[in-house]
N, C-alpha and C. Protein backbone atom coordinates (compact mmCIF):
# COMPACT_ATOMS: atom_id res chain seq x y z
N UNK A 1 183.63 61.92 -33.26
CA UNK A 1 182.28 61.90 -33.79
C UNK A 1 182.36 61.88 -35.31
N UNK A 2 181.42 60.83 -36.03
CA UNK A 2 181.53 60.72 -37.21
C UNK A 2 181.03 62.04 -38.28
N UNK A 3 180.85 61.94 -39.27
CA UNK A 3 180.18 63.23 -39.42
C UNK A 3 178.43 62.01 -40.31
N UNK A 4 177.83 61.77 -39.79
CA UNK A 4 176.47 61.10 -40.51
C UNK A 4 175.70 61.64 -40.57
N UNK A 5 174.57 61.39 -41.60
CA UNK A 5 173.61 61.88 -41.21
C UNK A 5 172.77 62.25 -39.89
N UNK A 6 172.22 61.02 -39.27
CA UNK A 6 171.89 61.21 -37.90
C UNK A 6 172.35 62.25 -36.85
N UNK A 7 173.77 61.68 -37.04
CA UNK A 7 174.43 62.89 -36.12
C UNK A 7 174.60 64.63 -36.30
N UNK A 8 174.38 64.74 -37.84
CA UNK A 8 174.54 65.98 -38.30
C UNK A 8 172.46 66.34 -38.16
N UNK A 9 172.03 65.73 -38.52
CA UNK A 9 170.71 66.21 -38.17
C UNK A 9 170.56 66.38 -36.42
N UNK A 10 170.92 65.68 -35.29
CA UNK A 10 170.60 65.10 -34.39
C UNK A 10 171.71 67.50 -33.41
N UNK A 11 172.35 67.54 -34.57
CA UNK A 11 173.22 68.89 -34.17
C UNK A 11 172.44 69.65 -34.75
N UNK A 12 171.50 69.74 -35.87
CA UNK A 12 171.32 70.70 -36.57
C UNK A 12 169.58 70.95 -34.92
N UNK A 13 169.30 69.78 -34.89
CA UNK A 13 168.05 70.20 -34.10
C UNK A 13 168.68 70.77 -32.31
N UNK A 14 169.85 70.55 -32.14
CA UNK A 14 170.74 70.53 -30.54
C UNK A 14 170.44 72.81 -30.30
N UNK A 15 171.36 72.93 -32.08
CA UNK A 15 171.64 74.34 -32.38
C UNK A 15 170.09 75.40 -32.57
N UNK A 16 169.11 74.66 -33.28
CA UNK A 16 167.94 74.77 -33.11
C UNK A 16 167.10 75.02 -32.08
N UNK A 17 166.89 73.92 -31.21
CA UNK A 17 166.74 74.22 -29.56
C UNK A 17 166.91 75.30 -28.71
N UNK A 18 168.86 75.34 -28.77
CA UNK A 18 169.52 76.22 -28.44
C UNK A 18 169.30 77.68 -28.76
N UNK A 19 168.83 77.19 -29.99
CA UNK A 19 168.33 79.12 -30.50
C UNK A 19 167.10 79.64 -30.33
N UNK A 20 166.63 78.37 -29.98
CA UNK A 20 164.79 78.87 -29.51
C UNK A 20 165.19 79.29 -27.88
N UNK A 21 165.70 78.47 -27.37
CA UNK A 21 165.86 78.64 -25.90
C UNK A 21 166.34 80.04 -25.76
N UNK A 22 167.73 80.87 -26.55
CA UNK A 22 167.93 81.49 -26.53
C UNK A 22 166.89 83.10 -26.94
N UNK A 23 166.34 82.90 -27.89
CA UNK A 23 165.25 84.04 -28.15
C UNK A 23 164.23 83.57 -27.07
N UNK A 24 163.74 83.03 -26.30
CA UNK A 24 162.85 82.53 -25.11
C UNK A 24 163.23 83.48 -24.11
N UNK A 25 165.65 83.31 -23.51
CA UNK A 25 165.31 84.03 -22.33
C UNK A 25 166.00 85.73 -22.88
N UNK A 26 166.23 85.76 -24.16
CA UNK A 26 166.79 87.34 -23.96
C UNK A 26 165.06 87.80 -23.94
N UNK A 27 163.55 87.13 -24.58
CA UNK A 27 162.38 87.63 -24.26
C UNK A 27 162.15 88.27 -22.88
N UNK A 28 162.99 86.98 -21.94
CA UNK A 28 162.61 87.25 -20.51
C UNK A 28 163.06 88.25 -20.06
N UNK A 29 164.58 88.13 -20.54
CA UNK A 29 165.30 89.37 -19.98
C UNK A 29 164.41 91.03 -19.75
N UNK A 30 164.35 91.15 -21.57
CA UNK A 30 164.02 92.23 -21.87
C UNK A 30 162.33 92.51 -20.78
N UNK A 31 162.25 91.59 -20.64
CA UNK A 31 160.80 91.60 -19.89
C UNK A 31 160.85 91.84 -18.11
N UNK A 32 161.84 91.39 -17.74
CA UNK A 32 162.34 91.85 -16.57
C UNK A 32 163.26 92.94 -16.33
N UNK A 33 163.85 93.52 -17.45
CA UNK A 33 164.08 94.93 -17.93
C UNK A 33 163.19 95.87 -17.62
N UNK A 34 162.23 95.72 -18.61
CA UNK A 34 161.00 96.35 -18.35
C UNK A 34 160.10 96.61 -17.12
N UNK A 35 160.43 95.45 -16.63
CA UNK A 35 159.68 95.41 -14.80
C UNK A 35 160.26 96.35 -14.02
N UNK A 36 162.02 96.48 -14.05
CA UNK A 36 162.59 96.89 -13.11
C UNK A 36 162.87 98.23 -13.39
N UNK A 37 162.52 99.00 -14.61
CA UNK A 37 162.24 100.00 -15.21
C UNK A 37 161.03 100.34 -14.47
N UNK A 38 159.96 99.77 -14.65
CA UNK A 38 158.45 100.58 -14.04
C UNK A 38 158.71 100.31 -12.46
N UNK A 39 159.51 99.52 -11.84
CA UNK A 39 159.42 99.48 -10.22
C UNK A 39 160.56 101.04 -10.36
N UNK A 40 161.65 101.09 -11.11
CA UNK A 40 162.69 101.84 -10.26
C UNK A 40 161.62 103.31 -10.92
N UNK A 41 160.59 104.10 -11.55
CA UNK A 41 159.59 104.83 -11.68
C UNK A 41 158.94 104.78 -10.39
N UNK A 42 158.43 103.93 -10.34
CA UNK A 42 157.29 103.81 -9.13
C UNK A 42 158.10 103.74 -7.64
N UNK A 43 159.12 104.00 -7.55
CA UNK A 43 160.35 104.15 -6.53
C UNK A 43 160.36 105.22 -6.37
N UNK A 44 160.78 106.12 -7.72
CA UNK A 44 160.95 107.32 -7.75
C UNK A 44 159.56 108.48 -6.99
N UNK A 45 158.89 107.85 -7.69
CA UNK A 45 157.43 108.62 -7.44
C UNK A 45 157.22 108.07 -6.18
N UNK A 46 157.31 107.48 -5.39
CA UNK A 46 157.00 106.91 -3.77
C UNK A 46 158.11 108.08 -3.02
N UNK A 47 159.13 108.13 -3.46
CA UNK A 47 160.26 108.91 -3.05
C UNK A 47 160.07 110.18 -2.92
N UNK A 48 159.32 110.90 -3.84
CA UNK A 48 158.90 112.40 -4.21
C UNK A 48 157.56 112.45 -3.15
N UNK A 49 157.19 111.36 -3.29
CA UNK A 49 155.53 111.45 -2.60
C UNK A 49 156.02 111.83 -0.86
N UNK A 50 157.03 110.83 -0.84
CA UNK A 50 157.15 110.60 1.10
C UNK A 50 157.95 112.39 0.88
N UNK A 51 158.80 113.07 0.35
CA UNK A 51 159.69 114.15 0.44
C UNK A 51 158.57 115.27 0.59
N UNK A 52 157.36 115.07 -0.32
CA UNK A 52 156.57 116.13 -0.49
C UNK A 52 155.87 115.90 1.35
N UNK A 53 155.38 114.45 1.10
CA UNK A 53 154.61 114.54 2.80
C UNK A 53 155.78 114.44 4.20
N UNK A 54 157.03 114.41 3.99
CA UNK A 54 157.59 115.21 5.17
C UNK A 54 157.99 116.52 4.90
N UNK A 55 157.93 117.32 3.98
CA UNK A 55 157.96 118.80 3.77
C UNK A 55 156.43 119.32 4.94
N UNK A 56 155.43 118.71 4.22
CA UNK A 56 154.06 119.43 4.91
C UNK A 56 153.91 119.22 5.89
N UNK A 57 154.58 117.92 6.31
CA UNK A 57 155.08 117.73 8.38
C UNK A 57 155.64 118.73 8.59
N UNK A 58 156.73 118.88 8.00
CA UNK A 58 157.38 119.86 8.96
C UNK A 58 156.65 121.22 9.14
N UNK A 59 156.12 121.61 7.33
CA UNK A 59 155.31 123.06 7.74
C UNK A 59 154.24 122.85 8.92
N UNK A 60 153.66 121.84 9.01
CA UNK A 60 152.67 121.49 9.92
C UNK A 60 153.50 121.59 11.60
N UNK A 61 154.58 121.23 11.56
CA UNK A 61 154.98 121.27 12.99
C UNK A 61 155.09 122.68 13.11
N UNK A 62 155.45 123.27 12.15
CA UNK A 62 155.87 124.95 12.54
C UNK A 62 154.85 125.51 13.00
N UNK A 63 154.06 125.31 12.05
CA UNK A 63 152.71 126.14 12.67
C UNK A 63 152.00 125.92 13.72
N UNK A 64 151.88 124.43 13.89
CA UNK A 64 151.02 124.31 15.36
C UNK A 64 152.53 124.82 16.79
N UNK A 65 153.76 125.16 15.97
CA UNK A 65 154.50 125.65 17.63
C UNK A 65 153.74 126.83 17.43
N UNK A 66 153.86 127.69 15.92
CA UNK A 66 153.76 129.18 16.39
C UNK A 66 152.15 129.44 16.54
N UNK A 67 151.38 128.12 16.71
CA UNK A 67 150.04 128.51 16.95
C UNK A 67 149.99 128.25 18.43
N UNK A 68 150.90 127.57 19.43
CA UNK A 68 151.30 127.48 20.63
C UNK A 68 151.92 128.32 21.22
N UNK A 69 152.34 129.19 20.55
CA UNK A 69 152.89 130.15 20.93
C UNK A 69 152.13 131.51 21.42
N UNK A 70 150.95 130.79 20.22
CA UNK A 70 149.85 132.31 20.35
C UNK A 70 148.63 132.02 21.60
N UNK A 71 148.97 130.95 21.99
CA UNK A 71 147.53 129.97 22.55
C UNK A 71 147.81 131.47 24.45
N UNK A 72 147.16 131.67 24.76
CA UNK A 72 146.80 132.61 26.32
C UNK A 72 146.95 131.54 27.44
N UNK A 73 148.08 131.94 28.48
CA UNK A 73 147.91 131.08 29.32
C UNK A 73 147.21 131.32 30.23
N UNK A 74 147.00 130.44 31.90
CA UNK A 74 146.22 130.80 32.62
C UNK A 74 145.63 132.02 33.20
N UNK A 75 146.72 132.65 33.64
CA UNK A 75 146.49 134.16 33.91
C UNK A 75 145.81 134.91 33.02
N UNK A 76 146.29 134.75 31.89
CA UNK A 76 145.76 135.63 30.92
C UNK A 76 143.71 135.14 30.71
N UNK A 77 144.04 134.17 30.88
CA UNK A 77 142.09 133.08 30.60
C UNK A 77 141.61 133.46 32.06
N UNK A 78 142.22 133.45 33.46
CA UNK A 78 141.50 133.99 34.46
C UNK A 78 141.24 135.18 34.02
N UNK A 79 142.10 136.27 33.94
CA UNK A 79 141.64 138.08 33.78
C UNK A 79 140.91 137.76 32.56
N UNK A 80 140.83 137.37 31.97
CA UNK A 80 139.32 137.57 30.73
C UNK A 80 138.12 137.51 31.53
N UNK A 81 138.01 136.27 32.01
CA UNK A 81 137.16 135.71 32.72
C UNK A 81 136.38 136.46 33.77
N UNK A 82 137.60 137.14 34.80
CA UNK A 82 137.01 138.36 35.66
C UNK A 82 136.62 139.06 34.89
N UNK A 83 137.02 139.85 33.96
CA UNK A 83 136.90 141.15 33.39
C UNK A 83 134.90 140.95 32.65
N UNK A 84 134.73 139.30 32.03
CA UNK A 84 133.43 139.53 31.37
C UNK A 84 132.73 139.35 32.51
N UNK A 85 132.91 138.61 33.88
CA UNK A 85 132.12 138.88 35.36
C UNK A 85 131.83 140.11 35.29
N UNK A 86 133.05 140.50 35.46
CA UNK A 86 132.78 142.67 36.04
C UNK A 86 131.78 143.49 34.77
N UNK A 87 132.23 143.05 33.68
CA UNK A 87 131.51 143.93 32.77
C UNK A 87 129.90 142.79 32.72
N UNK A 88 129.51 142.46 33.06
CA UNK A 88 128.08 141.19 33.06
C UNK A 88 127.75 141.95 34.46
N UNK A 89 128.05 142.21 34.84
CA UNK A 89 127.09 142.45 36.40
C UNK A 89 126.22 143.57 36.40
N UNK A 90 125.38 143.44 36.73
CA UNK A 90 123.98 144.68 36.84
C UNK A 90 124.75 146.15 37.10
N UNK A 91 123.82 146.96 36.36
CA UNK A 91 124.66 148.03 36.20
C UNK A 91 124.17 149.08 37.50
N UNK A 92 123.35 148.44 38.67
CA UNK A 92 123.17 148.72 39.60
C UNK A 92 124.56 148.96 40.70
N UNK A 93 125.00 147.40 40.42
CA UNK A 93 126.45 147.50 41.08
C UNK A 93 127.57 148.10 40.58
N UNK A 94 127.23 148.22 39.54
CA UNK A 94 128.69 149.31 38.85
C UNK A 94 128.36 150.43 38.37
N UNK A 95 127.89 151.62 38.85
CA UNK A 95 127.41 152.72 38.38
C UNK A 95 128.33 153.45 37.05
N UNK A 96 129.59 153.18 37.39
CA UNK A 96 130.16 154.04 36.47
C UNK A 96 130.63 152.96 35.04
N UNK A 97 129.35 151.85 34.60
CA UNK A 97 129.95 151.19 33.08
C UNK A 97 128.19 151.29 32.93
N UNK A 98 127.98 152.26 33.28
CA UNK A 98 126.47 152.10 32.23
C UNK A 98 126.81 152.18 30.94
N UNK A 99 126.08 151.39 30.16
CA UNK A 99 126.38 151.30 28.55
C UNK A 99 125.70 152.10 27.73
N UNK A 100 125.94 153.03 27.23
CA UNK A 100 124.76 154.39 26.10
C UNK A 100 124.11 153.67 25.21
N UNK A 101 122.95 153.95 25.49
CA UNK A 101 122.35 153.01 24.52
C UNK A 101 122.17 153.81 23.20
């Protein structure tokens, strides 16, 4: 390659180009930097969010066992059941639950 004008202008605009192109993609870069910065944030915080809402699952499972635990089973819901019959019945038939008024 000679060194001519043409050709030395025709390099000076090649290097030119080249340097626009270049400040164009480190722009991009830094710009998709930035993206993957606010996604790997918004990762984080999705992460804390799901940890916090399977923490309150689980407190939530505990409690509805030990509220199953407390729940009266049949036997226990029949004898209630008799017992407000017997105490509801005219105090004709049960002489000895008259109530003092």
């Amino acid at each position: 390659m000679s060194m001519t004008a043409p050709a030395l202008q025709q390099a000076r605009e090649f290097l030119m180009d080249g340097a626009a192109q270049r400040i164009t993609l480190l722009r991009h870069i830094k710009e998709q930097g930035r993206k993957i910065t606010e996604l790997e944030r918004e990762v984080q915080k999705q992460m804390t969010l799901r940890d916090q809402a399977e923490q309150a699952l689980s407190d939530a499972r505990k409690e509805i066992e030990s509220l199953r635990a407390q729940m009266p089973d049949d036997a226990t819901i029949n004898a209630y059941h008799s017992l407000v019959e017997y105490l509801t019945q005219p105090s004709e038939l049960n002489p000895q639950l008259r109530v003092a008024a």
